[in-house]
Every structure is written in C-alpha cells, then in structure tokens.
N, C-alpha and C. Protein backbone atom coordinates (compact mmCIF):
# COMPACT_ATOMS: atom_id res chain seq x y z
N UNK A 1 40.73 76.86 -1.05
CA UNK A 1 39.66 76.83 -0.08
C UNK A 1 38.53 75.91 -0.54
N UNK A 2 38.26 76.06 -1.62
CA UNK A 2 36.90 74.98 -2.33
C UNK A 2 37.37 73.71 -2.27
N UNK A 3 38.59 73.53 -2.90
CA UNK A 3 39.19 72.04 -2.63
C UNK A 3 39.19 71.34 -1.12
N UNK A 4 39.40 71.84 -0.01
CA UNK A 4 39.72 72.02 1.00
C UNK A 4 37.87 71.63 1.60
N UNK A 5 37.34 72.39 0.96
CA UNK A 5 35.61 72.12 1.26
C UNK A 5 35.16 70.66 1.02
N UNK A 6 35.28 71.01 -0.37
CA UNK A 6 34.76 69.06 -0.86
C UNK A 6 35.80 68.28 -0.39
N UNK A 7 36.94 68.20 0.00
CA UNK A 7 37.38 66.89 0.86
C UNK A 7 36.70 66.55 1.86
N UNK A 8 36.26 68.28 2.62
CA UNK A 8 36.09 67.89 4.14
C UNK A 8 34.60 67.16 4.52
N UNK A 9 33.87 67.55 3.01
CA UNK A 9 32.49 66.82 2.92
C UNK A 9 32.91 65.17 2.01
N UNK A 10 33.26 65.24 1.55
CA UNK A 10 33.61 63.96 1.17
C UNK A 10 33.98 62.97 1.83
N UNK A 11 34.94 63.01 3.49
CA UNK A 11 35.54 62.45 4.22
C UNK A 11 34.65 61.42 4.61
N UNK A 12 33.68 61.89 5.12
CA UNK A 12 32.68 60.83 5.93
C UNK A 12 32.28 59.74 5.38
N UNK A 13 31.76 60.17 3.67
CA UNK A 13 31.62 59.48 2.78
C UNK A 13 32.27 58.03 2.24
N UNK A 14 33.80 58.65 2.50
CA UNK A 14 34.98 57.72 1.74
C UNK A 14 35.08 57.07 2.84
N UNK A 15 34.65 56.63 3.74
CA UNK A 15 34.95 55.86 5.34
C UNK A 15 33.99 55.28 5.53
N UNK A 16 32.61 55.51 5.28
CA UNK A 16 31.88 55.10 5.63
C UNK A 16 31.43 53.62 5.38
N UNK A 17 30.50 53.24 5.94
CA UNK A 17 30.09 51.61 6.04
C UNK A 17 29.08 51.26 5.07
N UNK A 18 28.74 50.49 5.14
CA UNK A 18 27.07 49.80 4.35
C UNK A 18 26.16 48.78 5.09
N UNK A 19 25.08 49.29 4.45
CA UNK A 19 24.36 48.39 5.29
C UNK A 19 22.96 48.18 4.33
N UNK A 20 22.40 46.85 3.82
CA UNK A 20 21.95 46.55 3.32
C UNK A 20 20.04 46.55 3.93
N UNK A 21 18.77 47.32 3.22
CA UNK A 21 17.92 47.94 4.02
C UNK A 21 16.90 47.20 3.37
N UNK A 22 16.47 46.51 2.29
CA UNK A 22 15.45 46.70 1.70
C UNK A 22 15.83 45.49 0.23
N UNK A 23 14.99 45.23 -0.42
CA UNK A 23 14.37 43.81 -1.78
C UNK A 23 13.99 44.27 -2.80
N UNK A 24 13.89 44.36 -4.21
CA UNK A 24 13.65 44.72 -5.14
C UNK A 24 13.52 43.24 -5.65
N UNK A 25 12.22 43.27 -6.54
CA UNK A 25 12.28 41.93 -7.45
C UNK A 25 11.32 42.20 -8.85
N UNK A 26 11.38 41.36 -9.58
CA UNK A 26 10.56 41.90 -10.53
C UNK A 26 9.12 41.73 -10.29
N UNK A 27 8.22 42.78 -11.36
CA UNK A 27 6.77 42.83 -10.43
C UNK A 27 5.82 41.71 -10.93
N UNK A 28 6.00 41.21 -12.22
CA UNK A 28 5.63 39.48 -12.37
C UNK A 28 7.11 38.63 -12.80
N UNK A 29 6.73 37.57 -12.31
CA UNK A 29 7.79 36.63 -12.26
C UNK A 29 7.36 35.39 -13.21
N UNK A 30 7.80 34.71 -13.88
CA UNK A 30 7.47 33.50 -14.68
C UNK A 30 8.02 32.50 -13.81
N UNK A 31 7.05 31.15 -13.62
CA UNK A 31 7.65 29.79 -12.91
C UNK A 31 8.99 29.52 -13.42
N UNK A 32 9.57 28.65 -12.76
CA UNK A 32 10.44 28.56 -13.24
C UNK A 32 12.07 28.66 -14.23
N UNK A 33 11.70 30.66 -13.84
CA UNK A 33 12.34 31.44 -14.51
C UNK A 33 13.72 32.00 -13.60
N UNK A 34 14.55 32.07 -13.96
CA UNK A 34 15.86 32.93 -13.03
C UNK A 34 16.01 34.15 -13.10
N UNK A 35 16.02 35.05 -11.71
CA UNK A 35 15.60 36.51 -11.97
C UNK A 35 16.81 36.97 -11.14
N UNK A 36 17.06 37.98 -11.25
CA UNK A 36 17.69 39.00 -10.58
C UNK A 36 17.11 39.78 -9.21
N UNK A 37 17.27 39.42 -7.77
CA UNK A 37 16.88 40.06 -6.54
C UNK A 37 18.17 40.91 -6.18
N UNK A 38 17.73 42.65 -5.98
CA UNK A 38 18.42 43.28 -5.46
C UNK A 38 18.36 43.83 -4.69
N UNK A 39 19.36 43.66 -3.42
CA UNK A 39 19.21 44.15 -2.42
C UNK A 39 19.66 45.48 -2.19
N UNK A 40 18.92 46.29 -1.63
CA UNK A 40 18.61 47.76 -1.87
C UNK A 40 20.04 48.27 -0.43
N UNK A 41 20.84 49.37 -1.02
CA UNK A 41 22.12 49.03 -0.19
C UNK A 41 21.59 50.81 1.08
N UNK A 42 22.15 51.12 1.61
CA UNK A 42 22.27 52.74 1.96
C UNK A 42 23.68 52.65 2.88
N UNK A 43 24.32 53.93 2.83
CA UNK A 43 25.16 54.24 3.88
C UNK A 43 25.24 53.95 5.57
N UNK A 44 25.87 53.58 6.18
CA UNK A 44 25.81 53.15 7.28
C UNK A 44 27.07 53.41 8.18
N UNK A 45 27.10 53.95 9.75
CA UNK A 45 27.67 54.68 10.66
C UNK A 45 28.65 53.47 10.62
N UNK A 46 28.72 52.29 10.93
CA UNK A 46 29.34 50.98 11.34
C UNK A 46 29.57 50.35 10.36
N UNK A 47 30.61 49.83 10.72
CA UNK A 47 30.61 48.02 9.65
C UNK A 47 29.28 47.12 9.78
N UNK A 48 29.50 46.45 8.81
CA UNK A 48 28.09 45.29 8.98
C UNK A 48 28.90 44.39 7.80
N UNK A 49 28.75 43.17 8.66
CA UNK A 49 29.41 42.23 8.27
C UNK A 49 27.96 41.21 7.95
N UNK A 50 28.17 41.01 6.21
CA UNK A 50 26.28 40.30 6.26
C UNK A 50 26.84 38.93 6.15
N UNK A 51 26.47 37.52 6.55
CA UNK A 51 26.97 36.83 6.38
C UNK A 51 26.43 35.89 5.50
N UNK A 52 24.52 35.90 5.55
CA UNK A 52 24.05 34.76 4.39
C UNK A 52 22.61 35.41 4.48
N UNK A 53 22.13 35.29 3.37
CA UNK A 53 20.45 35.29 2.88
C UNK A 53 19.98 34.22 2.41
N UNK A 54 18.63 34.45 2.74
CA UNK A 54 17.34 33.27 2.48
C UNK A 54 16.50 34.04 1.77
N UNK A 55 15.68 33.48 1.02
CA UNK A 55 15.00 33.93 0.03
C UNK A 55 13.78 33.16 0.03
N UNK A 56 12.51 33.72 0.16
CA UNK A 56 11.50 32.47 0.35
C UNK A 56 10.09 33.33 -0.28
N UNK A 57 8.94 32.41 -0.61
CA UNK A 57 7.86 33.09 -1.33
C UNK A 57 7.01 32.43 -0.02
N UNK A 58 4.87 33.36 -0.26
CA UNK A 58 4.16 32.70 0.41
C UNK A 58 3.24 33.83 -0.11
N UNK A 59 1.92 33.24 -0.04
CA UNK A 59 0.78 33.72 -0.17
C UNK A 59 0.36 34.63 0.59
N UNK A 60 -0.19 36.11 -0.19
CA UNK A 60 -0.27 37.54 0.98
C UNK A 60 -1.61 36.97 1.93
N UNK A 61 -1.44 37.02 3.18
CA UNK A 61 -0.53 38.27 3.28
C UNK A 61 0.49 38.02 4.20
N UNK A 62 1.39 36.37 4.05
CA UNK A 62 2.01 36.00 4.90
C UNK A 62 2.24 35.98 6.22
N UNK A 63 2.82 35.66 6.57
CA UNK A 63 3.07 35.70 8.33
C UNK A 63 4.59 36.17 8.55
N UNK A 64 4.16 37.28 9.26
CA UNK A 64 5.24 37.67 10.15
C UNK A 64 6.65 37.15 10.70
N UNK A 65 7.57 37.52 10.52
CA UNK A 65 8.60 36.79 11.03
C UNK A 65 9.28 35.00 10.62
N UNK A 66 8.55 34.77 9.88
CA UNK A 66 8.64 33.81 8.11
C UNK A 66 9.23 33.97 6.89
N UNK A 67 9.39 33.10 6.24
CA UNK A 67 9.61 33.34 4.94
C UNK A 67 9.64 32.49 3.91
N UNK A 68 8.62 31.73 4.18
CA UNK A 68 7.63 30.46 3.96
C UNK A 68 8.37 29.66 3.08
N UNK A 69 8.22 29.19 1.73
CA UNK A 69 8.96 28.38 0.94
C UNK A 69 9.95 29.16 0.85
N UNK A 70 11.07 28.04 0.75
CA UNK A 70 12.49 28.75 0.83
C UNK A 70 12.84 28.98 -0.69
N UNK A 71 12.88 29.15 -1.60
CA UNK A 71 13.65 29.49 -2.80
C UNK A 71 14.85 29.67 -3.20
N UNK A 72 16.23 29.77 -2.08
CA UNK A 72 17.40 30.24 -2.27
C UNK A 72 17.56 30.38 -1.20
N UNK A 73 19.17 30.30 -1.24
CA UNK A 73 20.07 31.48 0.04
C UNK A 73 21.30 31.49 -0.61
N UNK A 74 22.20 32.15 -0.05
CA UNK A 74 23.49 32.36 -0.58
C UNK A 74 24.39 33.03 0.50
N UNK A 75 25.36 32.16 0.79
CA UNK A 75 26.32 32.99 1.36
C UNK A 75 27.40 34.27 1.49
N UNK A 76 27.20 35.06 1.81
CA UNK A 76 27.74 36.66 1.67
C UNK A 76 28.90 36.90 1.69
N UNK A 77 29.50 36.86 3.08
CA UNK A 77 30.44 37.18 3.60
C UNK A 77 31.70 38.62 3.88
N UNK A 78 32.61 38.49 3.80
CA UNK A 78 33.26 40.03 3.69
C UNK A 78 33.48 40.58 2.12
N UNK A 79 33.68 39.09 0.68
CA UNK A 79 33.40 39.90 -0.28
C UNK A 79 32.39 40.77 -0.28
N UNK A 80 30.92 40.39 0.27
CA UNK A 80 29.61 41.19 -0.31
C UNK A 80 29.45 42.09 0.38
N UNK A 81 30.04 42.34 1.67
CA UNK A 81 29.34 42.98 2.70
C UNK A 81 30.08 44.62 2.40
N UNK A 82 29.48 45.64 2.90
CA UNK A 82 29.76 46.82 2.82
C UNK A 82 30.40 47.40 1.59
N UNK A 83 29.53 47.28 0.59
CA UNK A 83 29.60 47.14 -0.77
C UNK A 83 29.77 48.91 -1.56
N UNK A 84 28.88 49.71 -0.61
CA UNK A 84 28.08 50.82 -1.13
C UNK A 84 27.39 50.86 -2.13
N UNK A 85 26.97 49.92 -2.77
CA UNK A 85 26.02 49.78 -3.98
C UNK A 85 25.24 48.86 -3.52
N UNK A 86 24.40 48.76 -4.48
CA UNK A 86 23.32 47.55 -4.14
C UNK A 86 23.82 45.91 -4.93
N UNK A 87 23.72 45.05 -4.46
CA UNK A 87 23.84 43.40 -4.44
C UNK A 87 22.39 43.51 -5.45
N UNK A 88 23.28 42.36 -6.06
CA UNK A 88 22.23 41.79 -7.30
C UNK A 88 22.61 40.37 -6.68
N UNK A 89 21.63 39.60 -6.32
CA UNK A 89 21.55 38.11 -6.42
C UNK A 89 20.71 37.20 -7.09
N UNK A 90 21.34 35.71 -7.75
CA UNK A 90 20.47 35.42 -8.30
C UNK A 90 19.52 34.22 -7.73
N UNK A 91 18.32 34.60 -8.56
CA UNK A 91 17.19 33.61 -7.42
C UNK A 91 16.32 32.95 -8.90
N UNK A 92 15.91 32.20 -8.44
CA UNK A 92 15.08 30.71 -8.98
C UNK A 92 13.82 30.74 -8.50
N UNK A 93 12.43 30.89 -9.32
CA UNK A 93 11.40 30.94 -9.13
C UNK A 93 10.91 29.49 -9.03
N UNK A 94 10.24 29.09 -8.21
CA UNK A 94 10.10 27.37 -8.33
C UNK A 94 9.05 27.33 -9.68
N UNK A 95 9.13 25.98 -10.47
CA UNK A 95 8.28 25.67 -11.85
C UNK A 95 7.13 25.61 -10.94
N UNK A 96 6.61 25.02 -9.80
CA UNK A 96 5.26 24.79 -9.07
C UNK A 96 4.83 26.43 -8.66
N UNK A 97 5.42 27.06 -8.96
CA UNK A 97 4.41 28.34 -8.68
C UNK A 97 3.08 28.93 -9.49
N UNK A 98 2.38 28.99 -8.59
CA UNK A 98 0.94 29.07 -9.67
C UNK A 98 0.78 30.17 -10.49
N UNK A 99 0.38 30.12 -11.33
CA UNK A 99 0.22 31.37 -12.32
C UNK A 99 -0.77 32.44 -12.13
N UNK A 100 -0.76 33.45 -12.02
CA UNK A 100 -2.00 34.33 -12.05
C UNK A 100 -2.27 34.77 -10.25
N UNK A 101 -1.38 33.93 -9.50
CA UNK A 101 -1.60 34.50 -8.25
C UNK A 101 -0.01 35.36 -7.59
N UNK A 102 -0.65 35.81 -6.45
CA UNK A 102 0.27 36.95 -6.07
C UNK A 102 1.13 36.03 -4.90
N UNK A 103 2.54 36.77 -4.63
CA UNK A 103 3.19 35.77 -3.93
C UNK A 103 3.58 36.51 -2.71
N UNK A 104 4.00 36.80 -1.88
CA UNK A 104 5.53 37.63 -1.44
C UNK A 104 6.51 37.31 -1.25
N UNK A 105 6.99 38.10 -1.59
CA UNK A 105 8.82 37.26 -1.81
C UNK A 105 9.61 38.11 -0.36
N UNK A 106 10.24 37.04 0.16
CA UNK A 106 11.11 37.20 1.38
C UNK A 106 12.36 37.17 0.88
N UNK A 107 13.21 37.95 1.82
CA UNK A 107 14.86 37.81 1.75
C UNK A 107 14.99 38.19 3.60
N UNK A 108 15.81 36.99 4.36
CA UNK A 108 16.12 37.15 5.48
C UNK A 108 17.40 37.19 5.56
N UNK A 109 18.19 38.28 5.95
CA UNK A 109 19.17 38.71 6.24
C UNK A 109 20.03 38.23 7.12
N UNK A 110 20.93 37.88 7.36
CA UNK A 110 21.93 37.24 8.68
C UNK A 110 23.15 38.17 8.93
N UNK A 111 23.37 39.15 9.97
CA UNK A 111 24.79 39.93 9.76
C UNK A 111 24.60 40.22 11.23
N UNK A 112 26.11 40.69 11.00
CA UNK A 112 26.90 41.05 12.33
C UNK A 112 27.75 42.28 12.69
N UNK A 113 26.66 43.80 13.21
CA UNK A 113 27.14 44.88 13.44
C UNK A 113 27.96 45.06 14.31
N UNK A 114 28.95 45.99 14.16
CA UNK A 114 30.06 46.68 14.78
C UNK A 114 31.33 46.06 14.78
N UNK A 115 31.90 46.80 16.09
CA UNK A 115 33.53 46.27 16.24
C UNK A 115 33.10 45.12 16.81
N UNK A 116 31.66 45.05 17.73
CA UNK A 116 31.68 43.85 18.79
C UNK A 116 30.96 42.78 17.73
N UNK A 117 30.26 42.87 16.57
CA UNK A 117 29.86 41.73 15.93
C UNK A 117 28.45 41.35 16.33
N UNK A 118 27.56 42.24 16.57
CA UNK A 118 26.14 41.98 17.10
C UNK A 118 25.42 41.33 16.28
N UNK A 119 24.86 40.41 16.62
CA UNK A 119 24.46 39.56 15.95
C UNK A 119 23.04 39.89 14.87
N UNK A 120 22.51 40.11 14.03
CA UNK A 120 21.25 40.75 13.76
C UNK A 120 20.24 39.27 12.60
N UNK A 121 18.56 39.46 12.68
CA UNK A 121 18.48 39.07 11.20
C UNK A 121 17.14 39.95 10.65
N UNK A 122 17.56 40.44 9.23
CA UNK A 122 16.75 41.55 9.70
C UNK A 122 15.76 40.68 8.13
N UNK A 123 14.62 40.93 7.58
CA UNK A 123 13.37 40.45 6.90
C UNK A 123 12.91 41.38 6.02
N UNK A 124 12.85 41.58 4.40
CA UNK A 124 12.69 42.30 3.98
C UNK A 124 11.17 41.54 3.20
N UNK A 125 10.19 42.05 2.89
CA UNK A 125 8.90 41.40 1.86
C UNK A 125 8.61 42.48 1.05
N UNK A 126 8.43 42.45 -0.33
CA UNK A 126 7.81 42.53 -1.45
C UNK A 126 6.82 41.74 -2.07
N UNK A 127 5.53 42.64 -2.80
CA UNK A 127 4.19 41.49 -3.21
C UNK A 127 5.21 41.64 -4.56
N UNK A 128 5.08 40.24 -5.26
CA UNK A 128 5.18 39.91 -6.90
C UNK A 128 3.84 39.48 -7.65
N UNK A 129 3.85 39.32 -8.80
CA UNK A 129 2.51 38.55 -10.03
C UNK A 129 3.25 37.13 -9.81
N UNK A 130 2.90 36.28 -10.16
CA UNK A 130 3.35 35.20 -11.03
C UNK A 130 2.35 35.02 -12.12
N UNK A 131 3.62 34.95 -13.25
CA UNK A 131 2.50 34.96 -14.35
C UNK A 131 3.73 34.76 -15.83
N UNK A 132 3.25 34.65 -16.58
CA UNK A 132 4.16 34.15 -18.07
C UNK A 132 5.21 34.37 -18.41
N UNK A 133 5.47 35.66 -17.77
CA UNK A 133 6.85 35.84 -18.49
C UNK A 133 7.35 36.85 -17.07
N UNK A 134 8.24 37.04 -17.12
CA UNK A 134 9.24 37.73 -16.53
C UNK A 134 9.71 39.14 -16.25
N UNK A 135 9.35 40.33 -16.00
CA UNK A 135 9.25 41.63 -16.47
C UNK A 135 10.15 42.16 -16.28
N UNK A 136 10.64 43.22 -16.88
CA UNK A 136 11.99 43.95 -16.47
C UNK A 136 11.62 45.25 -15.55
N UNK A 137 10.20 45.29 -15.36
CA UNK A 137 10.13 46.66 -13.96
C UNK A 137 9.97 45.56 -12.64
N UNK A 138 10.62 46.53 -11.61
CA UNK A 138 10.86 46.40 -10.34
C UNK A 138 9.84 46.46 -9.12
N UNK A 139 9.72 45.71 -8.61
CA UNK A 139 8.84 45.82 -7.10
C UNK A 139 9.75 45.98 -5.84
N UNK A 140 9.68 47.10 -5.05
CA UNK A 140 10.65 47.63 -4.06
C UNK A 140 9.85 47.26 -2.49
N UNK A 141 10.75 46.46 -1.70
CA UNK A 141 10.20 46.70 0.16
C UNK A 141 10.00 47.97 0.26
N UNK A 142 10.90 48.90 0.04
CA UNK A 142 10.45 50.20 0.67
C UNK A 142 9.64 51.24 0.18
C-alpha cells in the first residue's frame, strides 16, 4: 500500500515539464571576467521548448522591455530545454564596464509552449556591483 502511495505521488512528477522562471548572477562582477548565469528552472504543466537567450547589462533602473548592451546569447534548443534543474550559462562581462557602479543584468528568453508551439519571450533582470573581483554569492530575479 505505501509503495503504491509514493508512485502515485511521484507520477506527476516523473512526466512533468520545465520551464525556465527567473536569473541568478553574481552580486559583484569584475570587468572583463567570465561568470556563471543561472537560470532559475521550476516544474511546469507543458513542454517548453526554449530556443535561445540574450544576455544584456544597463544602468538601473533600465527600461522596460530592453536589455540594453547585449553581452551574450546562446542557443538552447531541445538539449537544454526541459531540463528540471537549473541551466548554468556562461557569460562575459565586457572589460568597458565601469567599476564601482551598479548594472542590471538581463537574460531574454525565446521559447515555444505546448503541443501547438506558442510562441513566448519572456525577460528576467537582476541589479549586480561591478567592481574587482568576482564573488561567489548570488543575486536572484526572484
């Protein structure tokens, strides 16, 4: 009967989709340094097929629906997509970034929900430092 329990809660689980929600980056960044951006993953009803990200910085408190200097992108596809963990990508701080000021860092999303393939792009921002060195704690969108 217990066995019989945890399958029947487990089921949904082992089927289920992904869907990528949210940016993590480090909370100062050094110019010209290569960092680790992770994209923050959660469970999801549907497939989601992500197909490419952009990655861009800009001075807070940015503008809406932007993602000002571009810094990166990378193409996704069905390896990355519906992962259930979170995506680590790697990103390139430009050497021209000023030191001592605050940035926000963008990641714009490109994917395509369901059976029908709906088209989506969804915008995640985090504030960063720029500043000497590189930190190993995290700054989260959500």
């Amino acid at each position: 009967m217990r066995a019989a329990t945890v399958l029947a809660a487990a089921l949904p689980v082992l089927g289920a989709s992904a869907r990528l929600i949210g940016v993590k980056v480090p909370s100062t960044i050094a110019p010209g340094d290569t960092f680790t951006a992770i994209m923050i993953n959660e469970i999801y009803i549907q497939t989601v097929y992500d197909v490419a990200i952009a990655f861009g910085i800009d001075t807070p408190p940015g503008h809406e629906g932007y993602i000002g200097q571009v810094v990166g992108s990378q193409y996704l596809g069905p390896a990355l997509s519906n992962q259930g963990q979170n995506l680590n990508l790697t990103v390139t701080m430009p050497s021209s970034a000023q030191k001592g000021t605050d940035q926000v860092f963008y990641a714009a999303l490109y994917s395509l929900y369901g059976v029908s393939s709906g088209p989506t792009i969804s915008s995640f921002n985090v504030t960063t430092t720029i500043g000497e060195v590189t930190s190993d704690d995290y700054v989260s969108s959500l």
